[in-house]
N, C-alpha and C. Protein backbone atom coordinates (compact mmCIF):
# COMPACT_ATOMS: atom_id res chain seq x y z
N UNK A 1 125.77 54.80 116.27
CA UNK A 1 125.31 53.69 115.46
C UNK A 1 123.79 53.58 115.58
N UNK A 2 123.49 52.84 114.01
CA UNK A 2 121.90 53.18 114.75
C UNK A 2 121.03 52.27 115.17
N UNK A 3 120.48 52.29 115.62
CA UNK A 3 119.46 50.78 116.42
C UNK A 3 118.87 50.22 115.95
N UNK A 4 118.38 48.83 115.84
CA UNK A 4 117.45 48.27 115.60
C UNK A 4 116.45 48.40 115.33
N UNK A 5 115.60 49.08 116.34
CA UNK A 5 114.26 50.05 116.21
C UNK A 5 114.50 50.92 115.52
N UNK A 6 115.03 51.99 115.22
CA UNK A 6 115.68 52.79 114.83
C UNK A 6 115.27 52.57 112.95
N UNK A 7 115.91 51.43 112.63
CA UNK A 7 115.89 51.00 111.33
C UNK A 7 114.51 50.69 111.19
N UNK A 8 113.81 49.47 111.59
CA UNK A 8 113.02 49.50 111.84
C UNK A 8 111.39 50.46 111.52
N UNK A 9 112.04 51.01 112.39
CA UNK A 9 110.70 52.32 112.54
C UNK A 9 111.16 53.32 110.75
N UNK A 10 112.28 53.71 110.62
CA UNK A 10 112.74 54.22 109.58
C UNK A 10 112.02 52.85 108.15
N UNK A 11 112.14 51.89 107.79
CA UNK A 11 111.59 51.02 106.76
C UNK A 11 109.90 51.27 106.88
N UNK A 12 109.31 51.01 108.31
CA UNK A 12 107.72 51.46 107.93
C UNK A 12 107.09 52.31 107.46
N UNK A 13 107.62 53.81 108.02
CA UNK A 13 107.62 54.88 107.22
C UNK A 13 107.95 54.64 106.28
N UNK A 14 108.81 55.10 105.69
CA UNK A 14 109.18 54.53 104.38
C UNK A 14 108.33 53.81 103.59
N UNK A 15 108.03 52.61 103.84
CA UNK A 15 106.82 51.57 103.19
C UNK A 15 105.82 52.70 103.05
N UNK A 16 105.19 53.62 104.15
CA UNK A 16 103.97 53.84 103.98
C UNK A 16 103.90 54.86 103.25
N UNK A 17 105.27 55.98 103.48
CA UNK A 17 105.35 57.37 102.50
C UNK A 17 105.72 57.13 101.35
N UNK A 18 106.02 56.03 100.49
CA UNK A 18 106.87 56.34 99.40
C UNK A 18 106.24 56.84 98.11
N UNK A 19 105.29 56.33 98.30
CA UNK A 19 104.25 56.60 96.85
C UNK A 19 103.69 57.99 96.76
N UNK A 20 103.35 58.28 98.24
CA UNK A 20 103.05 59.33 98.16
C UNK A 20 103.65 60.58 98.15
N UNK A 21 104.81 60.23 98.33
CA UNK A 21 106.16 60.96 98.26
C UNK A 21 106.73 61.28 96.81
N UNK A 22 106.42 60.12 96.56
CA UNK A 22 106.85 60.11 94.87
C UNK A 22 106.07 60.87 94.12
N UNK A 23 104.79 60.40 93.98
CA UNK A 23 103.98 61.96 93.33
C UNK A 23 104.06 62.97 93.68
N UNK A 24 104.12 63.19 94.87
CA UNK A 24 103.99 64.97 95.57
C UNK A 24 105.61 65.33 94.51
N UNK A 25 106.57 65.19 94.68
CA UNK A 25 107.51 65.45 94.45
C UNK A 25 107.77 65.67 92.74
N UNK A 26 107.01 64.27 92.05
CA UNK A 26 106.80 64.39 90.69
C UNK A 26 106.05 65.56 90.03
N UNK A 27 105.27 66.01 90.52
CA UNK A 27 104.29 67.03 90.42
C UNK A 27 105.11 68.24 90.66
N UNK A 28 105.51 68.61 91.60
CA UNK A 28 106.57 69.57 91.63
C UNK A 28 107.75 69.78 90.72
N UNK A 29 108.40 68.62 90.64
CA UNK A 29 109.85 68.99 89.88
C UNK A 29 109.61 68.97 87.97
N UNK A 30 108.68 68.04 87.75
CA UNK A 30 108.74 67.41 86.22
C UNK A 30 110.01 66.78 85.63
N UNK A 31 110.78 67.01 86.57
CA UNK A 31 112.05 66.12 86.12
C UNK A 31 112.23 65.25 86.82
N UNK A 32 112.56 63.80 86.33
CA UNK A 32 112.15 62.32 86.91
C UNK A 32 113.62 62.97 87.73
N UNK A 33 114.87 63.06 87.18
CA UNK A 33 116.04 62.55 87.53
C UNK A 33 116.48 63.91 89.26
N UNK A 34 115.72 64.82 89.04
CA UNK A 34 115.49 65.60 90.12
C UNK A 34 114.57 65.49 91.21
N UNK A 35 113.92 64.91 90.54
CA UNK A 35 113.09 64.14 91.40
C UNK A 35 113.02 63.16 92.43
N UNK A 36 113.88 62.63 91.64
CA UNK A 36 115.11 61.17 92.27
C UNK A 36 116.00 61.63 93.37
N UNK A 37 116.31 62.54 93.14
CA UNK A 37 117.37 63.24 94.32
C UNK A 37 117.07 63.86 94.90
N UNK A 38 115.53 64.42 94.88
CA UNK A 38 114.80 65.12 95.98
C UNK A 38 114.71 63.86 96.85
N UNK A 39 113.74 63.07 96.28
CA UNK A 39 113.26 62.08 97.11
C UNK A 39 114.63 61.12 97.86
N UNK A 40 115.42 61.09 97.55
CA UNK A 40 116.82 60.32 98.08
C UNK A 40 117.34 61.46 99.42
N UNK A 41 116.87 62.91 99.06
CA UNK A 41 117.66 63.80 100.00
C UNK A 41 116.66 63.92 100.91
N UNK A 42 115.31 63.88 100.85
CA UNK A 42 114.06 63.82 102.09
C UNK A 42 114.27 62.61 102.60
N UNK A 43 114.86 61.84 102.33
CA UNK A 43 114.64 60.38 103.38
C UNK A 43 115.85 59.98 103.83
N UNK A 44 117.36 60.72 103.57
CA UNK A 44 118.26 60.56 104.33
C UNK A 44 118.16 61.75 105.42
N UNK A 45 117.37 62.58 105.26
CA UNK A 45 117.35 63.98 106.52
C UNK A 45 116.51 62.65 107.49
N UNK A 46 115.36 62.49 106.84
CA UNK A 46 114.61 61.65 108.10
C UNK A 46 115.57 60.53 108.72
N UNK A 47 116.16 59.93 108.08
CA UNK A 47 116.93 59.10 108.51
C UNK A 47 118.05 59.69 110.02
N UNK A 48 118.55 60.89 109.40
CA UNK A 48 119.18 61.66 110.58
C UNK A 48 118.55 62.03 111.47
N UNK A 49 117.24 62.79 111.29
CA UNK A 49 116.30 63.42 112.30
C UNK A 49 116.23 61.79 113.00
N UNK A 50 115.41 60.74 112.68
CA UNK A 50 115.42 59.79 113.50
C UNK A 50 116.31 58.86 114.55
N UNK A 51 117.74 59.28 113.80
CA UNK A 51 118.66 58.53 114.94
C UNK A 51 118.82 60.10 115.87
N UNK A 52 118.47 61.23 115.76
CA UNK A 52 118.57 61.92 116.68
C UNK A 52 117.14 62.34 117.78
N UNK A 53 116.40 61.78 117.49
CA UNK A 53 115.15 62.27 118.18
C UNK A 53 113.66 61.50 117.79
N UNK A 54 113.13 61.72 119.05
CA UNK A 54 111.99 60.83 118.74
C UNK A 54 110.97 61.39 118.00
N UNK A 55 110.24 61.08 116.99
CA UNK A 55 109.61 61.32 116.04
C UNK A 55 108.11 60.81 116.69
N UNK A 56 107.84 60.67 117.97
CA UNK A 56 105.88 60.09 118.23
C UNK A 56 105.13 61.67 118.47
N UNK A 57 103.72 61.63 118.01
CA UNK A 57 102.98 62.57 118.67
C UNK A 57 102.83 63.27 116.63
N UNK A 58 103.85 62.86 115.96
CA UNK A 58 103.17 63.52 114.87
C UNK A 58 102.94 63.38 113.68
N UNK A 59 102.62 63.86 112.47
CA UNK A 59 101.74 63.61 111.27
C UNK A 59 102.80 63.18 110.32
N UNK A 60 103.27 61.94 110.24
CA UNK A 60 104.60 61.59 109.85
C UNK A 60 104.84 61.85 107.86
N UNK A 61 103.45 61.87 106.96
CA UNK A 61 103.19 62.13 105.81
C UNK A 61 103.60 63.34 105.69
N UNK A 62 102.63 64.78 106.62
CA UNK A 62 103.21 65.79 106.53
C UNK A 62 104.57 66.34 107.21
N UNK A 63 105.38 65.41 107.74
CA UNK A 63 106.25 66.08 108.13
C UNK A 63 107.36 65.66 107.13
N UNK A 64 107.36 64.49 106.60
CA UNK A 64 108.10 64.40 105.43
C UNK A 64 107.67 65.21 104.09
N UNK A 65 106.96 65.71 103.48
CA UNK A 65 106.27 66.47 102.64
C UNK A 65 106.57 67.66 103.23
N UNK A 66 106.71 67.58 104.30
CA UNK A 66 107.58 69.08 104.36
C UNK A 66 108.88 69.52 104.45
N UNK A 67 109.81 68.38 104.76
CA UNK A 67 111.07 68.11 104.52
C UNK A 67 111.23 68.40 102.91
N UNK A 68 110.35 67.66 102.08
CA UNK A 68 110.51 67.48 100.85
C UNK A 68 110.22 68.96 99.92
N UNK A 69 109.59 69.59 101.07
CA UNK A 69 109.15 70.79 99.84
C UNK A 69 110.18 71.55 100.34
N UNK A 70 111.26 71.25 101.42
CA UNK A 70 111.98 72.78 101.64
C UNK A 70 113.26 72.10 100.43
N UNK A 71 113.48 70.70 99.92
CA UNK A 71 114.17 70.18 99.38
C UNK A 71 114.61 70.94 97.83
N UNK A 72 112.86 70.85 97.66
CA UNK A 72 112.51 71.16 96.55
C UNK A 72 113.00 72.64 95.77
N UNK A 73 112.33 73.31 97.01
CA UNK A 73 112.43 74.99 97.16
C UNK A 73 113.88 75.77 97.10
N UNK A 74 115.38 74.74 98.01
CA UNK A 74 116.39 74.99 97.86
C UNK A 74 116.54 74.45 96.31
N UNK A 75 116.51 73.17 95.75
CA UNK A 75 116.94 72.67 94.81
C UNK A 75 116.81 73.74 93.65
N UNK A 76 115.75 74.02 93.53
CA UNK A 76 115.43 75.23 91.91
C UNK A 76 115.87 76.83 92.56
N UNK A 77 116.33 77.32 93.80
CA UNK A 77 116.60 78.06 94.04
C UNK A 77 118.19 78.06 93.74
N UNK A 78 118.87 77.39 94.13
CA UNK A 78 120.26 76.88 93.82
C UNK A 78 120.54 76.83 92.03
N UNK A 79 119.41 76.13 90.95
CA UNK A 79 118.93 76.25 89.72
C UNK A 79 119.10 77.34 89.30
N UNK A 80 118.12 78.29 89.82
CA UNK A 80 118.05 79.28 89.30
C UNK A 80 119.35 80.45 89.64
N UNK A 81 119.94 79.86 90.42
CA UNK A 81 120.96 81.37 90.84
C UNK A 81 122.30 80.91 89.85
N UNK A 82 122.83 79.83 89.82
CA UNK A 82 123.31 79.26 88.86
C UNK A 82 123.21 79.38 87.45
N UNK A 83 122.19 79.85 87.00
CA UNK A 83 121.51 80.35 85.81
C UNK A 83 121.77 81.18 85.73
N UNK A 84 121.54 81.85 86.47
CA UNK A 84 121.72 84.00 86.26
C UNK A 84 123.13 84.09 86.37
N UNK A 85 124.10 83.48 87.06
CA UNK A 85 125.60 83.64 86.99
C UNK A 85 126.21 83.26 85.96
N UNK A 86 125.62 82.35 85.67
CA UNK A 86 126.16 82.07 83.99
C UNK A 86 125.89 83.05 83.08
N UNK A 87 124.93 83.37 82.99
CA UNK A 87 124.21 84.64 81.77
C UNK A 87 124.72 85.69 82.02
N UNK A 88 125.62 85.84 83.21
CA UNK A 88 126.02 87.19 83.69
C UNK A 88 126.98 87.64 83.14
C-alpha cells in the first residue's frame, strides 16, 4: 500500500513535471490522443518506481523525460511493426 509521503512526494513532481512533460511528448508524437497515453504511461511507471525505491540524489525532469522517451520509442516501434504485418 502506498504511503502518505509516498503520494505526496508523487503529486509535487507531478505539479512540477507536467507541462513540461506535456510538450516534450507533444513534440514527439503529433498525436494529441498518443500523446495522452504516453504521458498517462510515464507517470504510472514513476508512480511504481516510487513506491519501490527512493528517488533523492537525482534530476527528477530528466529522469522522467527519460522514462517518457523509452515510452515513446516502444510506442511507434510497436506502430510500426503492426504496420508491416498487416501489409504483409
Amino acid at each position: 500500500m502506498a504511503s502518505q509521503y509516498n503520494l505526496y512526494k508523487f503529486n509535487d513532481i507531478y505539479d512540477r513535471t507536467y507541462l513540461d512533460l506535456l510538450k516534450y511528448v507533444i513534440v514527439k508524437c503529433h498525436n494529441i490522443n498518443d500523446a495522452n497515453d504516453i504521458i498517462q504511461e510515464t507517470y504510472l511507471e514513476l508512480w511504481n518506481i516510487i513506491n519501490k525505491k527512493e528517488l533523492s540524489d537525482i534530476n527528477i525532469r530528466s529522469y522522467i523525460m527519460g522514462i517518457a522517451n523509452n515510452k515513446i520509442k516502444k510506442h511507434y516501434t510497436i506502430l510500426k511493426k503492426n504496420k508491416d504485418y498487416i501489409y504483409i
